[in-house]
PDB file of N, CA and C in Angstrom:
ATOM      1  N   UNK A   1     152.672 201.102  60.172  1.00  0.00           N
ATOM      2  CA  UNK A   1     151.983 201.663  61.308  1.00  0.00           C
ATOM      3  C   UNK A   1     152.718 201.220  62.574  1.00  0.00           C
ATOM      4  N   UNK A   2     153.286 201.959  63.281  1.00  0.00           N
ATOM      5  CA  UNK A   2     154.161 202.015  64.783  1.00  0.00           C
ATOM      6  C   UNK A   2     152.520 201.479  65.985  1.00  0.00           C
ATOM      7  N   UNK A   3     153.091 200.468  66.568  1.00  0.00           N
ATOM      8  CA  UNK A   3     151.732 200.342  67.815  1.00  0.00           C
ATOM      9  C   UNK A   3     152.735 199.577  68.976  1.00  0.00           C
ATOM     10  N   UNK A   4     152.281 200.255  70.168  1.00  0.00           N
ATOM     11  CA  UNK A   4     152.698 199.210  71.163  1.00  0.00           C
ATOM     12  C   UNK A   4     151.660 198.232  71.555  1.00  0.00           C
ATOM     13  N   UNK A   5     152.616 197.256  71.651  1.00  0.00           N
ATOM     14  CA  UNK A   5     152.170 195.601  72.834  1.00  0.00           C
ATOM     15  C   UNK A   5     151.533 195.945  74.300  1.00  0.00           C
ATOM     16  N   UNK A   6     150.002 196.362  74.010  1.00  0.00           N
ATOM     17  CA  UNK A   6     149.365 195.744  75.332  1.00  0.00           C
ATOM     18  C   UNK A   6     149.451 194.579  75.981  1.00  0.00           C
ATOM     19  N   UNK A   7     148.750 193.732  74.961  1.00  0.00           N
ATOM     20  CA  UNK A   7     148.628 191.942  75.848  1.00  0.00           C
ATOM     21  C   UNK A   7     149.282 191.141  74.630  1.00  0.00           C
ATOM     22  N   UNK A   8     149.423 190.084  74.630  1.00  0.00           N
ATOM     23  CA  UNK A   8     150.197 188.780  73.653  1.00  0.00           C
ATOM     24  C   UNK A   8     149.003 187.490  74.280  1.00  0.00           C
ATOM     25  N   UNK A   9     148.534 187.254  73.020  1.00  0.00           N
ATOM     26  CA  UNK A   9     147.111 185.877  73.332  1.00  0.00           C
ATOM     27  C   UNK A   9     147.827 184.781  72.372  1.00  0.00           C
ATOM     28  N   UNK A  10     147.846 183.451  72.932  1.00  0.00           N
ATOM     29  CA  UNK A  10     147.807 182.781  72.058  1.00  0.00           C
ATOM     30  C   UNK A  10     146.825 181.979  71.661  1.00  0.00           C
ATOM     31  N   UNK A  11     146.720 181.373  70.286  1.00  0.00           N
ATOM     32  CA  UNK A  11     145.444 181.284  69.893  1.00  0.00           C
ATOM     33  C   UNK A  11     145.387 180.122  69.410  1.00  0.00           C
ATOM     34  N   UNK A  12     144.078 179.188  69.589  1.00  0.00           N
ATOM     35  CA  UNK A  12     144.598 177.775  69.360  1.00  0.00           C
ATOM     36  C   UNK A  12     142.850 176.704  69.317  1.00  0.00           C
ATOM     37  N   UNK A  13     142.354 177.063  68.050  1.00  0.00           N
ATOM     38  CA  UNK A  13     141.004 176.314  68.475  1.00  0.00           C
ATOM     39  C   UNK A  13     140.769 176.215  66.911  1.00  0.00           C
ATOM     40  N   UNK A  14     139.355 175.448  66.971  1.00  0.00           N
ATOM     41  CA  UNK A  14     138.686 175.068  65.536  1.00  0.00           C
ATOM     42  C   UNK A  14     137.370 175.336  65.381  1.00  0.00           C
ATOM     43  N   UNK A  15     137.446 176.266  64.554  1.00  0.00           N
ATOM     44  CA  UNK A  15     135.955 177.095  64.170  1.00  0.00           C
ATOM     45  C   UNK A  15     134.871 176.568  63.591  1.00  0.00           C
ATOM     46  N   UNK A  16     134.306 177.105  63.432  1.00  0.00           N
ATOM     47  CA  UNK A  16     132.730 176.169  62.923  1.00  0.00           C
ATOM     48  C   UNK A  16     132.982 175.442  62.077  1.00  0.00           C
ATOM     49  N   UNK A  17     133.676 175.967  60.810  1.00  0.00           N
ATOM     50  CA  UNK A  17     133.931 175.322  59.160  1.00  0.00           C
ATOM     51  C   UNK A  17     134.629 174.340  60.019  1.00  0.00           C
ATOM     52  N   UNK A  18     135.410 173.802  60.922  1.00  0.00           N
ATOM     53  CA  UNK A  18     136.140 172.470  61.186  1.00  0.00           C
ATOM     54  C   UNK A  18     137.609 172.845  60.758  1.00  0.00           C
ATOM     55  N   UNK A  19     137.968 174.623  60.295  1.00  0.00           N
ATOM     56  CA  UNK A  19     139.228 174.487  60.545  1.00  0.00           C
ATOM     57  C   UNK A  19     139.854 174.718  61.986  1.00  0.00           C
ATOM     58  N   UNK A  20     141.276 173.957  62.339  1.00  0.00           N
ATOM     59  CA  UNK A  20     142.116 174.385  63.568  1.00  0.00           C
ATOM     60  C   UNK A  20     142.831 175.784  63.135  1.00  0.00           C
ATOM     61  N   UNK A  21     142.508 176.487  63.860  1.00  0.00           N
ATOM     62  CA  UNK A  21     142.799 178.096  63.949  1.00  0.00           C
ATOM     63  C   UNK A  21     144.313 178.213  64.763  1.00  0.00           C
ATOM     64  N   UNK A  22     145.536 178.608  64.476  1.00  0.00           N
ATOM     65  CA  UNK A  22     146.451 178.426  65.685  1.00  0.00           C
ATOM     66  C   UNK A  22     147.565 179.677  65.155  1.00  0.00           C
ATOM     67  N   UNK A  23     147.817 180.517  66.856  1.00  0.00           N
ATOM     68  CA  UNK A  23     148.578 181.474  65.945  1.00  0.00           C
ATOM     69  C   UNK A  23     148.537 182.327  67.402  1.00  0.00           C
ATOM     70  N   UNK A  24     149.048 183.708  67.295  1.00  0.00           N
ATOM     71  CA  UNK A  24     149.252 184.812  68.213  1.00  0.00           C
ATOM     72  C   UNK A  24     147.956 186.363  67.466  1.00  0.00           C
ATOM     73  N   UNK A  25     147.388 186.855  68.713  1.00  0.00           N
ATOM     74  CA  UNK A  25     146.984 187.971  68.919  1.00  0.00           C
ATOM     75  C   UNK A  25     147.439 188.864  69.517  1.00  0.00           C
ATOM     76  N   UNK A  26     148.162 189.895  69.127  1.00  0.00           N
ATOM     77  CA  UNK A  26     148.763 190.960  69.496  1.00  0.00           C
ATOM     78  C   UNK A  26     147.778 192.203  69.688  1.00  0.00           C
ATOM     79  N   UNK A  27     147.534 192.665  71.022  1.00  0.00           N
ATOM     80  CA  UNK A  27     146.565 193.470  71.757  1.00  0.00           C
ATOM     81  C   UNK A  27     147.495 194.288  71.548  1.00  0.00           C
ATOM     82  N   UNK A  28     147.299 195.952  70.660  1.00  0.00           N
ATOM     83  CA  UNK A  28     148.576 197.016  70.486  1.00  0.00           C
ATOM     84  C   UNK A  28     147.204 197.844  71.037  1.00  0.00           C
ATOM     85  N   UNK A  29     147.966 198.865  70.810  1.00  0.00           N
ATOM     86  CA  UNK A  29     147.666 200.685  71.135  1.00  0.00           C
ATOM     87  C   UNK A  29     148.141 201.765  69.681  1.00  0.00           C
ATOM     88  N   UNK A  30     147.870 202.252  69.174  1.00  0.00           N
ATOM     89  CA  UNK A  30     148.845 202.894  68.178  1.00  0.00           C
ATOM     90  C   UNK A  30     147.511 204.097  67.664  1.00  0.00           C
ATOM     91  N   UNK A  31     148.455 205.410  67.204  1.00  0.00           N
ATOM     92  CA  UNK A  31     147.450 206.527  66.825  1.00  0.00           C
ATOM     93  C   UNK A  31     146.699 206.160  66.198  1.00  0.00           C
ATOM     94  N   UNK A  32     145.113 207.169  66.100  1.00  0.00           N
ATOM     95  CA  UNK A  32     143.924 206.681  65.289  1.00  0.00           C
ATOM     96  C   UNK A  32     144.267 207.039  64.010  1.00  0.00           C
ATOM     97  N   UNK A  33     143.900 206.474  62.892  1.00  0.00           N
ATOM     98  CA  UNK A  33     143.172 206.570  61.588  1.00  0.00           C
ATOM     99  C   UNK A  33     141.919 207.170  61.647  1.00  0.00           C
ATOM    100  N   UNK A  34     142.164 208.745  60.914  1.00  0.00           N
ATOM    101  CA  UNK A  34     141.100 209.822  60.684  1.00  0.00           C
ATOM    102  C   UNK A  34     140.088 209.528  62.130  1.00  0.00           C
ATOM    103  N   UNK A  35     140.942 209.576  62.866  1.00  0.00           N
ATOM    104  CA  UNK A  35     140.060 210.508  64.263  1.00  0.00           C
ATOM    105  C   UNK A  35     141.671 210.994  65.304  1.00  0.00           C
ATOM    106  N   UNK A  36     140.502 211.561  66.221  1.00  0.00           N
ATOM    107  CA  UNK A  36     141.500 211.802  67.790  1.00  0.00           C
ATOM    108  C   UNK A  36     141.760 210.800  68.314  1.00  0.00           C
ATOM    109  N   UNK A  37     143.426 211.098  69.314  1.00  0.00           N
ATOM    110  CA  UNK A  37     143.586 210.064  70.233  1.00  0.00           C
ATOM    111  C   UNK A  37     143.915 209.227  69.254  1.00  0.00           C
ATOM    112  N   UNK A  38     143.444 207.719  70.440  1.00  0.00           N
ATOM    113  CA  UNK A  38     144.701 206.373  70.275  1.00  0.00           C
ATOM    114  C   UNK A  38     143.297 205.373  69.973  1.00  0.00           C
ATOM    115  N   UNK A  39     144.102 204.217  69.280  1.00  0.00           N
ATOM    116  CA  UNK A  39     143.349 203.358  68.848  1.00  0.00           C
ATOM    117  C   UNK A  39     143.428 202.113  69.132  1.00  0.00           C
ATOM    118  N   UNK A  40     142.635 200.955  69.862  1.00  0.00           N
ATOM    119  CA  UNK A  40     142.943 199.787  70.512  1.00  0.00           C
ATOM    120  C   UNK A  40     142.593 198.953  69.365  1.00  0.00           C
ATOM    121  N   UNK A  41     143.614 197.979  68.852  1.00  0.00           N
ATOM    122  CA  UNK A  41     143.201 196.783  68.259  1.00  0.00           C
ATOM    123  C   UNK A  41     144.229 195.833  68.110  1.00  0.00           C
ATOM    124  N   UNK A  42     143.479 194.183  68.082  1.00  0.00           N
ATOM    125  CA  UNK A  42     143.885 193.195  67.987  1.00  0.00           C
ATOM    126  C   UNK A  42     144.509 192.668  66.892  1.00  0.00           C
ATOM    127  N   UNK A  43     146.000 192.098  66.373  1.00  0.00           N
ATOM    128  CA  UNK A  43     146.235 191.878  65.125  1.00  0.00           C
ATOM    129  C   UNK A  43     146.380 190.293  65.610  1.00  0.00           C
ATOM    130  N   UNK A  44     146.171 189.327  64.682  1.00  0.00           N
ATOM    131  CA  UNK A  44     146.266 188.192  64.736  1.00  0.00           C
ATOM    132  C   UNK A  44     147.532 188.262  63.516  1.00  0.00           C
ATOM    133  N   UNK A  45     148.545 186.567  64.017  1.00  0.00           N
ATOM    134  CA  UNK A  45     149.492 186.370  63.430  1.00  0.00           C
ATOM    135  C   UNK A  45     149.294 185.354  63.412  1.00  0.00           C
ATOM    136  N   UNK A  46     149.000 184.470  62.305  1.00  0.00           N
ATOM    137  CA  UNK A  46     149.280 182.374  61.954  1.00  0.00           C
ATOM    138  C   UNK A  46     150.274 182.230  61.864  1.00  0.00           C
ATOM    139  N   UNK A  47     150.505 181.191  62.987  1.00  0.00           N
ATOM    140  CA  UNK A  47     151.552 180.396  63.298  1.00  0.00           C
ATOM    141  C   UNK A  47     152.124 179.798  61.705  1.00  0.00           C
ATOM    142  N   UNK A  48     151.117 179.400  60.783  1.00  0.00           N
ATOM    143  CA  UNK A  48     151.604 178.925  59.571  1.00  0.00           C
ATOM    144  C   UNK A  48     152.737 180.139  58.451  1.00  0.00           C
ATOM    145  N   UNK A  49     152.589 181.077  59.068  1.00  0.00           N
ATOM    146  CA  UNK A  49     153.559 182.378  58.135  1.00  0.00           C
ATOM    147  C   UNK A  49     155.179 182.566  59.035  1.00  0.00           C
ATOM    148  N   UNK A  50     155.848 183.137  58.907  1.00  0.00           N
ATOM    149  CA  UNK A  50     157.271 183.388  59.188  1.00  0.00           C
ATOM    150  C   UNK A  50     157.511 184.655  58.859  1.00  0.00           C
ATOM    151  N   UNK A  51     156.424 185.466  58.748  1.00  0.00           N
ATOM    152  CA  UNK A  51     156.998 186.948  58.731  1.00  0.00           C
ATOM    153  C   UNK A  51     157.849 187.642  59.571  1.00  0.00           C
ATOM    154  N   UNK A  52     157.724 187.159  61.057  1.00  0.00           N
ATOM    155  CA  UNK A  52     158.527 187.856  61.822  1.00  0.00           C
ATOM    156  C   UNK A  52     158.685 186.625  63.247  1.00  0.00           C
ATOM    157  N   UNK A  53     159.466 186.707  63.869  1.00  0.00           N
ATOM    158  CA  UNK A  53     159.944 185.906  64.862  1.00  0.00           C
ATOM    159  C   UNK A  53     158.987 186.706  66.671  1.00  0.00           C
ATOM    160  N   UNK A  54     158.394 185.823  66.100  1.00  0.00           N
ATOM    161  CA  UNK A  54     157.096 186.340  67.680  1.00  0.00           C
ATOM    162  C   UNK A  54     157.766 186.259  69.365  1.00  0.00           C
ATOM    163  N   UNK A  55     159.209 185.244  69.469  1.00  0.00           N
ATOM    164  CA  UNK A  55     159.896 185.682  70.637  1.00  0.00           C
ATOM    165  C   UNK A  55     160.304 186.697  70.941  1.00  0.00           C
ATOM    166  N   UNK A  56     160.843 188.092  69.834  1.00  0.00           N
ATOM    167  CA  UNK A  56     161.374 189.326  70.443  1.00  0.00           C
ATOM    168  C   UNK A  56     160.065 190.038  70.819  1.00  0.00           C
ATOM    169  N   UNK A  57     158.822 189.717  70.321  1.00  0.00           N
ATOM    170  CA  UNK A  57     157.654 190.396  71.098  1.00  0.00           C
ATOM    171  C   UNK A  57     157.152 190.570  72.475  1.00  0.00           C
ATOM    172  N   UNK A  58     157.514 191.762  73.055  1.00  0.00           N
ATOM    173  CA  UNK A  58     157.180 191.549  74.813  1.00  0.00           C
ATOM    174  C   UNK A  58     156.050 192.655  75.008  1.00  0.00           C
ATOM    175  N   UNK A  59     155.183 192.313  76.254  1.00  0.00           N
ATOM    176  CA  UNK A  59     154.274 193.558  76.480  1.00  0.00           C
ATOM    177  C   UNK A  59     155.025 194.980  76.987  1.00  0.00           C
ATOM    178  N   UNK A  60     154.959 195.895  76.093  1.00  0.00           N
ATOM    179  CA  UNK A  60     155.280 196.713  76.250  1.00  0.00           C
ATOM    180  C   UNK A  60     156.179 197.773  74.910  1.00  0.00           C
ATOM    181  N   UNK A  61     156.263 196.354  74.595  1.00  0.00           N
ATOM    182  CA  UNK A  61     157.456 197.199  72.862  1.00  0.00           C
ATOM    183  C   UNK A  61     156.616 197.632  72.052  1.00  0.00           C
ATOM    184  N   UNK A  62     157.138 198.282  71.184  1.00  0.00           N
ATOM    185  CA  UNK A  62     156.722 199.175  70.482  1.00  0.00           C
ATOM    186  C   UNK A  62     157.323 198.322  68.857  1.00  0.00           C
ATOM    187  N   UNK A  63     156.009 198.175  68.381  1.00  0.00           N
ATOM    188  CA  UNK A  63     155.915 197.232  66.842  1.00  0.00           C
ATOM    189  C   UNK A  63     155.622 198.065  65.636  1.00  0.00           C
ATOM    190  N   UNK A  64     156.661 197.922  63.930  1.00  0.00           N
ATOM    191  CA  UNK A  64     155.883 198.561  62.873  1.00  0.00           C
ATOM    192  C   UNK A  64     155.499 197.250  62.024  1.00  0.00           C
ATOM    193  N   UNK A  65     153.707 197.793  61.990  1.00  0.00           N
ATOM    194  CA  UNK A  65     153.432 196.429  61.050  1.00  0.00           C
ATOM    195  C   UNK A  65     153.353 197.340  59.675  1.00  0.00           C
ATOM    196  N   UNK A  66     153.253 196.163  59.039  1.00  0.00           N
ATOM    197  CA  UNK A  66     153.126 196.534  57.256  1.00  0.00           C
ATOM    198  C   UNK A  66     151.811 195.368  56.988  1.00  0.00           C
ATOM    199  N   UNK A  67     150.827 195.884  56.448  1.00  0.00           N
ATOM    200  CA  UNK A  67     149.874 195.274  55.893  1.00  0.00           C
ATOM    201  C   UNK A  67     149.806 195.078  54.311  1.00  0.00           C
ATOM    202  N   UNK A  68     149.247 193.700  53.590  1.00  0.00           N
ATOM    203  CA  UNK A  68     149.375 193.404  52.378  1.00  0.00           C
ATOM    204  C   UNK A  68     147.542 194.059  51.758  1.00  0.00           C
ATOM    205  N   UNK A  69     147.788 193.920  50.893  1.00  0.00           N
ATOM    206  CA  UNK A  69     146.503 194.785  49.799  1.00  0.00           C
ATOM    207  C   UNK A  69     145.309 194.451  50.123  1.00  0.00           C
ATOM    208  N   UNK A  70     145.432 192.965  51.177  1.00  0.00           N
ATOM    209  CA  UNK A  70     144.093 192.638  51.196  1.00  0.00           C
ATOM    210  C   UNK A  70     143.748 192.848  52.862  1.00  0.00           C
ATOM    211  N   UNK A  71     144.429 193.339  53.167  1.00  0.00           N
ATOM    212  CA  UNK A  71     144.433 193.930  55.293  1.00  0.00           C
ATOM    213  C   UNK A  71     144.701 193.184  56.405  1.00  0.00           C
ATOM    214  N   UNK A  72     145.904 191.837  55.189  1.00  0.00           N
ATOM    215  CA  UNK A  72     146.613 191.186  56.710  1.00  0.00           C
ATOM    216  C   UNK A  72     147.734 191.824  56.951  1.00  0.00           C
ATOM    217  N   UNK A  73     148.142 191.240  57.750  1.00  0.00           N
ATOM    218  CA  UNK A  73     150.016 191.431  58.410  1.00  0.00           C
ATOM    219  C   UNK A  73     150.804 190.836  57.030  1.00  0.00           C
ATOM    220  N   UNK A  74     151.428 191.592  56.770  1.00  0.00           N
ATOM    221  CA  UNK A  74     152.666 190.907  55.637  1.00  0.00           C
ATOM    222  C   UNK A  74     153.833 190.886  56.613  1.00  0.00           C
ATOM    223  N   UNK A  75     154.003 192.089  57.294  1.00  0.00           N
ATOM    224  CA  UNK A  75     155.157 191.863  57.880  1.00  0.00           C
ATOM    225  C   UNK A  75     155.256 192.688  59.185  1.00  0.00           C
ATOM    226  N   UNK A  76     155.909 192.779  60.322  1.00  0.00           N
ATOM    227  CA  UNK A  76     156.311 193.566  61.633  1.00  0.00           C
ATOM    228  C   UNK A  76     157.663 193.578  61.796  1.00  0.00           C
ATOM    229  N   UNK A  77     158.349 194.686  62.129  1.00  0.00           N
ATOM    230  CA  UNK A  77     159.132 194.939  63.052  1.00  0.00           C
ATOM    231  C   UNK A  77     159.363 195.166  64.483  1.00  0.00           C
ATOM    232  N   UNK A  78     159.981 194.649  65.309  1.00  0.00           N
ATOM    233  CA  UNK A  78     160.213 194.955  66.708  1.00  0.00           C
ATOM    234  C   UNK A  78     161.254 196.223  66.976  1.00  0.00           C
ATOM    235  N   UNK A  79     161.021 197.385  67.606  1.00  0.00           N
ATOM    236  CA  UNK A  79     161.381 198.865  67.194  1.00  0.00           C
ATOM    237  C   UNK A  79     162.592 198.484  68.552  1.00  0.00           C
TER     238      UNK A  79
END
């Protein structure tokens, strides 16, 4: 799925269960799934994975993610 970089969050806290949560939210834009128009959503990336190198990410580029079977990020490209 092709989406551009609205905003870049970084993310860095500990949730109820007492885990530390730490990682990047990528605010994209990219066409809807079975509707009209464009679709706003947030992908989170853990700092603990190495799928893709989060410095070539700038607001404004244009990203293809690949999702794994269970509906995370397996992997992104920077286009």
């Amino acid at each position: 799925m092709k989406a551009k970089v609205l905003g870049i969050k970084k993310v860095d806290y500990t949730n109820k269960a007492g885990k530390h949560v730490l990682g990047t939210s990528l605010h994209t834009v990219h066409d809807g799934r079975d509707m009209e128009g464009q679709m706003v959503e947030s992908i989170y990336i853990s700092s603990n994975t190495d799928i893709a190198d989060l410095s070539k990410v700038k607001i404004g580029c244009m990203i293809d993610i690949e999702y794994n079977r269970y509906g995370s990020v397996e992997n992104f490209v920077v286009l």
